[in-house]
N, C-alpha and C. Protein backbone atom coordinates (compact mmCIF):
# COMPACT_ATOMS: atom_id res chain seq x y z
N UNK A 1 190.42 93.84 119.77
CA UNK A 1 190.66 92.44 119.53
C UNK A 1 189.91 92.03 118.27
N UNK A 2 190.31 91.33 117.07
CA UNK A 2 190.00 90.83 115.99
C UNK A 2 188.57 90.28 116.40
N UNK A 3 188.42 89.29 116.74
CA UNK A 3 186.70 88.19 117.26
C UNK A 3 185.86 89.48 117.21
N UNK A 4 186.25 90.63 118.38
CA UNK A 4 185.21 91.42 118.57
C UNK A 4 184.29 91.75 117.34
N UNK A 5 185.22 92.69 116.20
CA UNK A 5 184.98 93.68 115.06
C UNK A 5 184.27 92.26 114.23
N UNK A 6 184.49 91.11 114.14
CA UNK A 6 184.12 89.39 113.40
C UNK A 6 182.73 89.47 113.56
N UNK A 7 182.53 89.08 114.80
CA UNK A 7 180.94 89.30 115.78
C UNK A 7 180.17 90.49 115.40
N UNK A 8 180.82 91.97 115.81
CA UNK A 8 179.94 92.92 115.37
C UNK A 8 179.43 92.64 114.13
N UNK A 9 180.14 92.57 113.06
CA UNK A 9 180.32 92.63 111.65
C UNK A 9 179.34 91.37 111.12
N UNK A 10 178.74 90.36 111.96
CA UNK A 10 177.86 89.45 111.58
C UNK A 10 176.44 90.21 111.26
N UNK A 11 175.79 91.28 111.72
CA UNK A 11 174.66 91.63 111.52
C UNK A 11 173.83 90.82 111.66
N UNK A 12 172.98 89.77 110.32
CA UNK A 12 171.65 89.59 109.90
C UNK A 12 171.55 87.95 110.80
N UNK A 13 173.21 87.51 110.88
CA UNK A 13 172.90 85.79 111.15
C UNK A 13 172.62 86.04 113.06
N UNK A 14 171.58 84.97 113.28
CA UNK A 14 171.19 84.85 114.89
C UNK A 14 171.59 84.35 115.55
N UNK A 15 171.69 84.47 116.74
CA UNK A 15 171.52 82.83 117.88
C UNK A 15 171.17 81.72 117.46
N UNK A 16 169.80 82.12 117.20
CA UNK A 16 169.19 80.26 116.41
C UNK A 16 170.63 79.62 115.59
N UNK A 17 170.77 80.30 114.30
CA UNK A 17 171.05 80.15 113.45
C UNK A 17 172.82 79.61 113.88
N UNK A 18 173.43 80.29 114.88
CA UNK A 18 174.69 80.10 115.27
C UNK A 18 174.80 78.77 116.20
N UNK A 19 173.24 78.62 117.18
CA UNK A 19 173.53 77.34 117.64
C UNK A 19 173.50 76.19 116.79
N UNK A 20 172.76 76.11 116.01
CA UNK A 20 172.09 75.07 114.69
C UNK A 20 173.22 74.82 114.39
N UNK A 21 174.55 75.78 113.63
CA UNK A 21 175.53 75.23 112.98
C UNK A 21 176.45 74.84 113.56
N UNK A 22 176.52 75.16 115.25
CA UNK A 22 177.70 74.37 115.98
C UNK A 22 176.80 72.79 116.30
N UNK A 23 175.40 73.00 116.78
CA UNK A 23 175.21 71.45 116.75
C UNK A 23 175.45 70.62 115.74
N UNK A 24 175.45 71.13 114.20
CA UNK A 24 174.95 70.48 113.22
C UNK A 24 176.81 69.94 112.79
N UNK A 25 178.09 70.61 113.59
CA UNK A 25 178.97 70.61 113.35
C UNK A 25 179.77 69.39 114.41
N UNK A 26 178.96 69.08 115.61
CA UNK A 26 179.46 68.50 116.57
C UNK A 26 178.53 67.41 116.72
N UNK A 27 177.44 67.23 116.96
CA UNK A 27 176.32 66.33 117.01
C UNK A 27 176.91 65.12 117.13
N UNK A 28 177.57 64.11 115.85
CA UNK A 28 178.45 63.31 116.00
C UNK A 28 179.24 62.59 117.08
N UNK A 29 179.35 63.32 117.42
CA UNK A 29 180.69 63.48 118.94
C UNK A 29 180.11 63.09 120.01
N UNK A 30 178.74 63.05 120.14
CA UNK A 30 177.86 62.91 121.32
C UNK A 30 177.19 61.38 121.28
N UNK A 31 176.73 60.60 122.43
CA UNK A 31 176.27 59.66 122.82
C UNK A 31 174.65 59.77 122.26
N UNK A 32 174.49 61.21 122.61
CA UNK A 32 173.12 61.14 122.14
C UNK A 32 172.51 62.97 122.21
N UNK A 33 172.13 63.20 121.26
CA UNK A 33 171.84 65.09 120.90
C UNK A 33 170.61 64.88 120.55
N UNK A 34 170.18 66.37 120.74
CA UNK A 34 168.73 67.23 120.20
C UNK A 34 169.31 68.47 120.37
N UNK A 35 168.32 68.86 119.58
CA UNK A 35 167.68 69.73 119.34
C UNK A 35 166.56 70.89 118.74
N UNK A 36 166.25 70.94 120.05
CA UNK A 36 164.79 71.83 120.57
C UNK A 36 164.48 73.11 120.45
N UNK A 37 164.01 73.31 119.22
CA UNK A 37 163.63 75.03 118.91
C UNK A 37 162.43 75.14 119.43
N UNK A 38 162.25 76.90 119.60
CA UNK A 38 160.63 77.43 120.18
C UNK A 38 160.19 76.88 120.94
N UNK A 39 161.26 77.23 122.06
CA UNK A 39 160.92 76.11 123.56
C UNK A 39 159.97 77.43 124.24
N UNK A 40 159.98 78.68 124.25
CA UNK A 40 159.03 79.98 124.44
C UNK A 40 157.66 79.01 124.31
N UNK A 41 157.37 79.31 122.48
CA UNK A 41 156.43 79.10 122.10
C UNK A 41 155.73 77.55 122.21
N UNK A 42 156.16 76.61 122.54
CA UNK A 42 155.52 75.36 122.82
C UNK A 42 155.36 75.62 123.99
N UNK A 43 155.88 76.23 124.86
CA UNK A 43 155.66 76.27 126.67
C UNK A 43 154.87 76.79 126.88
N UNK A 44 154.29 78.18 125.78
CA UNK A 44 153.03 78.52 126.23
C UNK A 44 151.74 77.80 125.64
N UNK A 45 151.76 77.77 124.21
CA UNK A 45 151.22 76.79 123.61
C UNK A 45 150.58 75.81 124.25
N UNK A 46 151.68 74.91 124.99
CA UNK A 46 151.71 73.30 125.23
C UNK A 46 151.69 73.30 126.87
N UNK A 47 152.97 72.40 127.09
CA UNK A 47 153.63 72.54 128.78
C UNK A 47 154.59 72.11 128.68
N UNK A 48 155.37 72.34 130.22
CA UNK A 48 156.59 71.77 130.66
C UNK A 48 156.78 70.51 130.08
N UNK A 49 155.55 69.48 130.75
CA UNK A 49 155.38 68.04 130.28
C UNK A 49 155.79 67.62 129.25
N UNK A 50 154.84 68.59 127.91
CA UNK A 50 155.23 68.51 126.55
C UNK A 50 156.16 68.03 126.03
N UNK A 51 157.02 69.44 126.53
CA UNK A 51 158.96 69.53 125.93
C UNK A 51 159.55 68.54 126.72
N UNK A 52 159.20 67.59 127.84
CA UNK A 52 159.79 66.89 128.59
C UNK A 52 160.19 65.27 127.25
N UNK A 53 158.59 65.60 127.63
CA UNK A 53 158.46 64.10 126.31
C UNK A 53 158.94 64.46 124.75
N UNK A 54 159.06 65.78 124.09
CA UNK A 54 159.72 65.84 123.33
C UNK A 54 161.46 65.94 123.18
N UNK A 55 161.67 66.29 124.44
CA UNK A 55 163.54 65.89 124.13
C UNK A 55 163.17 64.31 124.63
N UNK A 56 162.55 63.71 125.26
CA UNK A 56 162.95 61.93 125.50
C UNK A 56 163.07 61.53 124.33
N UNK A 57 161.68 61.87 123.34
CA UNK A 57 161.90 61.34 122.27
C UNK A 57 162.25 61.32 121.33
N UNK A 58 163.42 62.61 120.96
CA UNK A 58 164.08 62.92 120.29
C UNK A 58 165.28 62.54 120.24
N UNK A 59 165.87 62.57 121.51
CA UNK A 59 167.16 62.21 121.96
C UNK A 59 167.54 60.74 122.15
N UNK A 60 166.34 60.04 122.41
CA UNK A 60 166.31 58.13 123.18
C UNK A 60 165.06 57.78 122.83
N UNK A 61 164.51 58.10 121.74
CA UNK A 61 163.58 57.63 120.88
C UNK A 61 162.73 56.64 121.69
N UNK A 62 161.98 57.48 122.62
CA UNK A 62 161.13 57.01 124.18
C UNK A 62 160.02 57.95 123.30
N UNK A 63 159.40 56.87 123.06
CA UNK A 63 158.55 57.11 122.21
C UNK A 63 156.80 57.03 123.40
N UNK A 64 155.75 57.67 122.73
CA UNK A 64 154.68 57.38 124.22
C UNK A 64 154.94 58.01 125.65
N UNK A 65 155.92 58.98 125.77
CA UNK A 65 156.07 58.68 127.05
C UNK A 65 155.25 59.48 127.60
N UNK A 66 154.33 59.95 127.80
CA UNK A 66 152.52 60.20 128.23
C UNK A 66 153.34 61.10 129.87
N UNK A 67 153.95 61.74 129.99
CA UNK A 67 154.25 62.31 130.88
C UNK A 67 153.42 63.18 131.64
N UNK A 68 152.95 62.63 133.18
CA UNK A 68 151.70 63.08 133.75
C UNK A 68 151.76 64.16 134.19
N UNK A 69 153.02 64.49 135.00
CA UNK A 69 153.66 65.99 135.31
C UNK A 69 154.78 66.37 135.46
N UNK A 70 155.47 67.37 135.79
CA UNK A 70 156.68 67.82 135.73
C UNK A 70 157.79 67.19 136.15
N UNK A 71 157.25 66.48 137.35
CA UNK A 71 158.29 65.73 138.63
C UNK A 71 158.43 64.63 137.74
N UNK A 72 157.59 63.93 137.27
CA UNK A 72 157.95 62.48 136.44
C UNK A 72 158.30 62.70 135.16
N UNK A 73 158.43 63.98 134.64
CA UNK A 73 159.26 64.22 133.32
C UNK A 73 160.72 64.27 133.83
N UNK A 74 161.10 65.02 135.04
CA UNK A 74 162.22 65.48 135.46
C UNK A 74 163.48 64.37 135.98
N UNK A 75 162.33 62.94 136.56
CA UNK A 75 162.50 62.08 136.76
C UNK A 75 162.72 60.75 135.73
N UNK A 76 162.05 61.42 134.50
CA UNK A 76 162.74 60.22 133.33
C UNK A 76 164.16 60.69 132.82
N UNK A 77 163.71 62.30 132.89
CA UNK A 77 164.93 63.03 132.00
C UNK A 77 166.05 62.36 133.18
N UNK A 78 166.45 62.49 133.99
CA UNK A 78 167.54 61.83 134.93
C UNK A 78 168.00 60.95 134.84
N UNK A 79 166.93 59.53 134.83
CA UNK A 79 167.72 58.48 134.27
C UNK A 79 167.79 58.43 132.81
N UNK A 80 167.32 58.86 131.97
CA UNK A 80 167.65 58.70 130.58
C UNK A 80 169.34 59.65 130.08
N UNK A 81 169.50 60.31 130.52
CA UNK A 81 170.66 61.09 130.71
C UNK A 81 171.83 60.72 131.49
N UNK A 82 171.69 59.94 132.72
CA UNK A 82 172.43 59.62 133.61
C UNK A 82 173.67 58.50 133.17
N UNK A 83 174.84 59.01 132.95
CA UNK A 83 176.26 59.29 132.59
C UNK A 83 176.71 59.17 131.33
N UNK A 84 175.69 59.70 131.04
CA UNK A 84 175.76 59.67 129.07
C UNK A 84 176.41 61.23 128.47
N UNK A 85 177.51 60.95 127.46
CA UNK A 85 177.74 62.83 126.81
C UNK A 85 176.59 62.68 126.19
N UNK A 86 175.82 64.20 126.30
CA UNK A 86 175.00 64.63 125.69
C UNK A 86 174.93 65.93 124.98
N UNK A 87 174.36 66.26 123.89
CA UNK A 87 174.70 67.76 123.38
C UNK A 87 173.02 68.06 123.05
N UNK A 88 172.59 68.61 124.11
CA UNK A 88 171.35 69.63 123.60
C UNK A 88 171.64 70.75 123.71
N UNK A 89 170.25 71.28 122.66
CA UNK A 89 170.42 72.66 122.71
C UNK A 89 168.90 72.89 122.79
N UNK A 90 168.78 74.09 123.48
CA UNK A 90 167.38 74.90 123.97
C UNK A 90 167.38 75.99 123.42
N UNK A 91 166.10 76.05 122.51
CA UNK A 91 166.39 77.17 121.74
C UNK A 91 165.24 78.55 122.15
N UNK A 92 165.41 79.53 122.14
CA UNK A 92 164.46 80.43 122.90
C UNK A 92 163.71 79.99 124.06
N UNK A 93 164.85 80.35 124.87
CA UNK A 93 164.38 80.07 126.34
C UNK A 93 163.77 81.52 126.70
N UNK A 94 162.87 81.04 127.60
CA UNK A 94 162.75 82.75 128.40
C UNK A 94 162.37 82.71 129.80
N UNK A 95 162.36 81.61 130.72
CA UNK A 95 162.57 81.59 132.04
C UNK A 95 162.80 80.25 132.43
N UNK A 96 163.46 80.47 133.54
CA UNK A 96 164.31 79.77 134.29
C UNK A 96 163.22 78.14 134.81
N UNK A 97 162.14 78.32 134.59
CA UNK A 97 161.39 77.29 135.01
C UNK A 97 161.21 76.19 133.36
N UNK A 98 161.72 76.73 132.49
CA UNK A 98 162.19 75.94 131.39
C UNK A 98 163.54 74.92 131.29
N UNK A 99 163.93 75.65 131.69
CA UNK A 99 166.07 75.05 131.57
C UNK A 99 165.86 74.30 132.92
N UNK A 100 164.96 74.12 134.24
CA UNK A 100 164.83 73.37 135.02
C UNK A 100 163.98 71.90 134.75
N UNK A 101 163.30 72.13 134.33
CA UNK A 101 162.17 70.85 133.85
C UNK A 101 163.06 70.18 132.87
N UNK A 102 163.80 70.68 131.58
CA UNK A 102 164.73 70.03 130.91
C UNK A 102 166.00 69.44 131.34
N UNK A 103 166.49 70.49 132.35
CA UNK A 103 167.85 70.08 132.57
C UNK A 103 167.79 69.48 133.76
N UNK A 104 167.35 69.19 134.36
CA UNK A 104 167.15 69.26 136.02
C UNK A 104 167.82 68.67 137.09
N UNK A 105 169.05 67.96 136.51
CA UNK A 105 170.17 67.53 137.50
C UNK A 105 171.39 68.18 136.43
N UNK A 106 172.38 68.47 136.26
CA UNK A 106 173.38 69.09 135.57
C UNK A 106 174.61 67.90 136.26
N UNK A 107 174.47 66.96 137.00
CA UNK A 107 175.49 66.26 137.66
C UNK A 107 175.31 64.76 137.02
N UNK A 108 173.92 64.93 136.40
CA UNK A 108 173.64 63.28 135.76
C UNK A 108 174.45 63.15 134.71
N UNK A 109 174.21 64.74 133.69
CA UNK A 109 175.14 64.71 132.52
C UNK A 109 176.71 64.14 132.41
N UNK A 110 177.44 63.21 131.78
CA UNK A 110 178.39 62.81 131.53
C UNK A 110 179.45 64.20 131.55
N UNK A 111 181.08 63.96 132.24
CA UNK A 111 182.01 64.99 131.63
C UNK A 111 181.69 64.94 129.90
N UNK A 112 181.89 66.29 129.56
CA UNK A 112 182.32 66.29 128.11
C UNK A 112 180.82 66.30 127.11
N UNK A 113 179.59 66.50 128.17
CA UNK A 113 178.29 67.14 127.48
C UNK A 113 178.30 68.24 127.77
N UNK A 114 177.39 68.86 126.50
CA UNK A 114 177.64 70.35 125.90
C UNK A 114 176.29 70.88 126.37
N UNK A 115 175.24 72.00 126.69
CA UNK A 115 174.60 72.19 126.48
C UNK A 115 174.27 73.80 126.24
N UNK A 116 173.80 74.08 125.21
CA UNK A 116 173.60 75.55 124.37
C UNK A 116 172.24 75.98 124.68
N UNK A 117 172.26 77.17 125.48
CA UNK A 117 170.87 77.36 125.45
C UNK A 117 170.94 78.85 124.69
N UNK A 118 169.97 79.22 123.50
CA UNK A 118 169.93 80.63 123.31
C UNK A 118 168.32 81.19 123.98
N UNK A 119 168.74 82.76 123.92
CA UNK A 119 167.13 83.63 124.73
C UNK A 119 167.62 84.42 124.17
N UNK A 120 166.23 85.56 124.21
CA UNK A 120 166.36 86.32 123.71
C UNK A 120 166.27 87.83 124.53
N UNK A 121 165.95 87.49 126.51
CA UNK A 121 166.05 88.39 127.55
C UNK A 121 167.02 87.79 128.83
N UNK A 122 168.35 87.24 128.09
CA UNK A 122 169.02 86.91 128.70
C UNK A 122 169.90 87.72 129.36
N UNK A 123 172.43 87.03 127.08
CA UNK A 123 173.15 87.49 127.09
C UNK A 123 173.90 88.67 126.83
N UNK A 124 171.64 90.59 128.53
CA UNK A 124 171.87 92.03 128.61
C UNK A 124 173.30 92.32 127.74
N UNK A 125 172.97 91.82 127.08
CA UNK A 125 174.42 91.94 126.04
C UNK A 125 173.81 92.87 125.19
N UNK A 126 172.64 93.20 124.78
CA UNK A 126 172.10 93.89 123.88
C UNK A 126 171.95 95.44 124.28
N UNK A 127 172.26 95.64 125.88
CA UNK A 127 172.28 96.67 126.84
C UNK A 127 173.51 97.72 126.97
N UNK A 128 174.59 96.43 127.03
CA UNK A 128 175.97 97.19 126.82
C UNK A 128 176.23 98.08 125.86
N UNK A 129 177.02 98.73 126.54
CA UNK A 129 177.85 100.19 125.33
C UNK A 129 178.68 99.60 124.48
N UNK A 130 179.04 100.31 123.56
CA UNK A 130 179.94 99.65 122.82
C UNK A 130 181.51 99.06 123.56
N UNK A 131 181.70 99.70 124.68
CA UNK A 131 182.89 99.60 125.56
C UNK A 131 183.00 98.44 126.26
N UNK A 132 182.08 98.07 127.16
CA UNK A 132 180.90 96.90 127.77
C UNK A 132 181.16 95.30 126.86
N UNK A 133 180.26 95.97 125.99
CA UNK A 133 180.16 94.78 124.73
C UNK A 133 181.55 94.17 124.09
N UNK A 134 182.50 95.18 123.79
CA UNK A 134 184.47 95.11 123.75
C UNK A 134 185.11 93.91 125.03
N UNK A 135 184.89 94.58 126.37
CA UNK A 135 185.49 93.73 127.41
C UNK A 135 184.94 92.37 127.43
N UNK A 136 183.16 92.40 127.50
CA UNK A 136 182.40 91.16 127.69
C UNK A 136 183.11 90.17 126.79
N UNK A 137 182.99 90.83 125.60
CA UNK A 137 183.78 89.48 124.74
C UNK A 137 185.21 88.94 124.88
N UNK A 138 185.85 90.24 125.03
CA UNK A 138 187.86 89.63 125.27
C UNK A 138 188.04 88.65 126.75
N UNK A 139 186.52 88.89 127.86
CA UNK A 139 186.59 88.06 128.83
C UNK A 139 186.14 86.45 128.53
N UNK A 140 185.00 86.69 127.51
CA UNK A 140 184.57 85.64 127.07
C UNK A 140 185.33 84.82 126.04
N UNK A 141 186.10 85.50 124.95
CA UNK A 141 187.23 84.85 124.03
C UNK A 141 188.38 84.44 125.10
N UNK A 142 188.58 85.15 126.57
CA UNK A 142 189.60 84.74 127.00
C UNK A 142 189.94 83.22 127.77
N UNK A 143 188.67 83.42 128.67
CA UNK A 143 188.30 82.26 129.41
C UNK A 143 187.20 81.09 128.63
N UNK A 144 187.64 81.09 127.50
CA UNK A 144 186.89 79.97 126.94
C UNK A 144 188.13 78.70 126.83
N UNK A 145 187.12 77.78 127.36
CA UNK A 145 187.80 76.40 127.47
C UNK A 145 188.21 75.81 129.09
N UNK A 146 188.21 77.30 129.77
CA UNK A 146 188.73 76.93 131.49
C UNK A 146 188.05 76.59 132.12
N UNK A 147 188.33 75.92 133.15
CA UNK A 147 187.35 75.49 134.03
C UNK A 147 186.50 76.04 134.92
N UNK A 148 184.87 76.33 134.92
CA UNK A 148 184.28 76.78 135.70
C UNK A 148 184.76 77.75 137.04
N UNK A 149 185.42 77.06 137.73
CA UNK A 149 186.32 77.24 139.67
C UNK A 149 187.40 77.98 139.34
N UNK A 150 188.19 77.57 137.84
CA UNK A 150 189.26 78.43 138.31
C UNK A 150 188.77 80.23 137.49
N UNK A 151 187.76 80.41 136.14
CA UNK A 151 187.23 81.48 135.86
C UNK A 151 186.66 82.12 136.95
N UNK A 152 185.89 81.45 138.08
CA UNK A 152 184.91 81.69 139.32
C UNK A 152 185.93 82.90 140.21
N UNK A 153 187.39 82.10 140.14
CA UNK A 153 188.55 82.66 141.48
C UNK A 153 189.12 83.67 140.69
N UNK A 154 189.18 83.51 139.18
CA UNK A 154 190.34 84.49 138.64
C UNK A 154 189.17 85.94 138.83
N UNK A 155 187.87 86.14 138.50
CA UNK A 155 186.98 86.82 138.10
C UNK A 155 186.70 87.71 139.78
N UNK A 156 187.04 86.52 140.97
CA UNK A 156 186.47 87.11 142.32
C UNK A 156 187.66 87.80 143.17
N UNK A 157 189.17 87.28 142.25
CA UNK A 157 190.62 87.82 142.85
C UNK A 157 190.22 89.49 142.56
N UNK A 158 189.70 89.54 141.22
CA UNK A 158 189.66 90.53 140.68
C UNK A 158 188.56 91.53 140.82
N UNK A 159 187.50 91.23 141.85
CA UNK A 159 187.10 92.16 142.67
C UNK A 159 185.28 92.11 142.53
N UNK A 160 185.52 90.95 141.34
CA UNK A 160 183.61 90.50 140.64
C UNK A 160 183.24 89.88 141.58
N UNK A 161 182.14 90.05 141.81
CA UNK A 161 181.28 88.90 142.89
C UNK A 161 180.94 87.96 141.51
N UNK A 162 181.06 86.65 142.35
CA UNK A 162 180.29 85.26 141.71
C UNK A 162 179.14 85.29 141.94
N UNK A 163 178.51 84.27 141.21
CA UNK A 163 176.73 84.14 141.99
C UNK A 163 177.53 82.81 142.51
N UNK A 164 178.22 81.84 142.01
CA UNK A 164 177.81 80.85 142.90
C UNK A 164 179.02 80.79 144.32
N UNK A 165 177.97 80.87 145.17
CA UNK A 165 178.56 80.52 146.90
C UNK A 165 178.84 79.76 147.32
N UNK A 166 179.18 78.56 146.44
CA UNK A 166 179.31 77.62 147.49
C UNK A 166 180.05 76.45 146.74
């Protein structure tokens, strides 16, 4: 498939660099965007808290917001988000207790918000064979744009377990 040999053939340009230019291409379109590089390195650096108060105030210019701990970051991020399109992006994530403190309801977000997260011990994409890496993408060029439930059924007709149960 053409995309595939496109992708290989990128070499030197990154993740970072690929999310940057779709935000920097769409941003517009949104009620309200950020984006948040060296979310790794401020998390160890800094805290959860930190990055809490830095997307508020990036995104809804909640400026001060002195965030005491996680639960009341998680708890502004909710209503400040709550039925708004939004387009963030998280940039070097590396565990799951990150993309929770930021994201932490996925149901507040408005239809039609985007959110990009890149890592760098994530899309075991770097693991695959060259064969692997071929399918992953013609599945991923294929089912782009469909809806979550019906990729979930076409993927589990076909013999994949889902993670989500329910």
């Amino acid at each position: 498939m053409e995309p595939t040999k496109g992708i290989h053939g990128m070499g030197g340009i990154g993740k970072t660099t690929i999310a940057r230019v779709c935000y920097e291409r769409i941003h517009d379109k949104f009620e309200a965007h950020c984006f948040i590089s060296n979310i790794r390195e401020k998390f160890e650096t800094s805290s959860l808290p930190y990055l809490q108060s830095e997307l508020l105030s990036r995104m809804f210019s909640i400026e001060n917001s002195d965030i005491g701990d996680v639960h009341e970051g998680i708890a502004m991020i909710n209503q400040a988000v709550f039925r708004k399109k939004i387009l963030l992006v998280l940039d070097d994530v590396n565990c799951s207790d990150q993309i929770m403190g930021l994201i932490p309801n996925k149901d507040s977000f408005r239809n039609g918000s985007r959110i990009i997260i890149t890592t760098r011990n994530a899309v075991s994409y770097d693991r695959l064979d060259e064969w692997e890496n071929e399918i992953f993408l013609d599945v991923a060029c294929f089912f782009m744009g469909k809806r979550k439930e019906i990729v979930e059924e076409i993927l589990h007709n076909c013999g994949f377990p889902c993670q989500n149960k329910g």
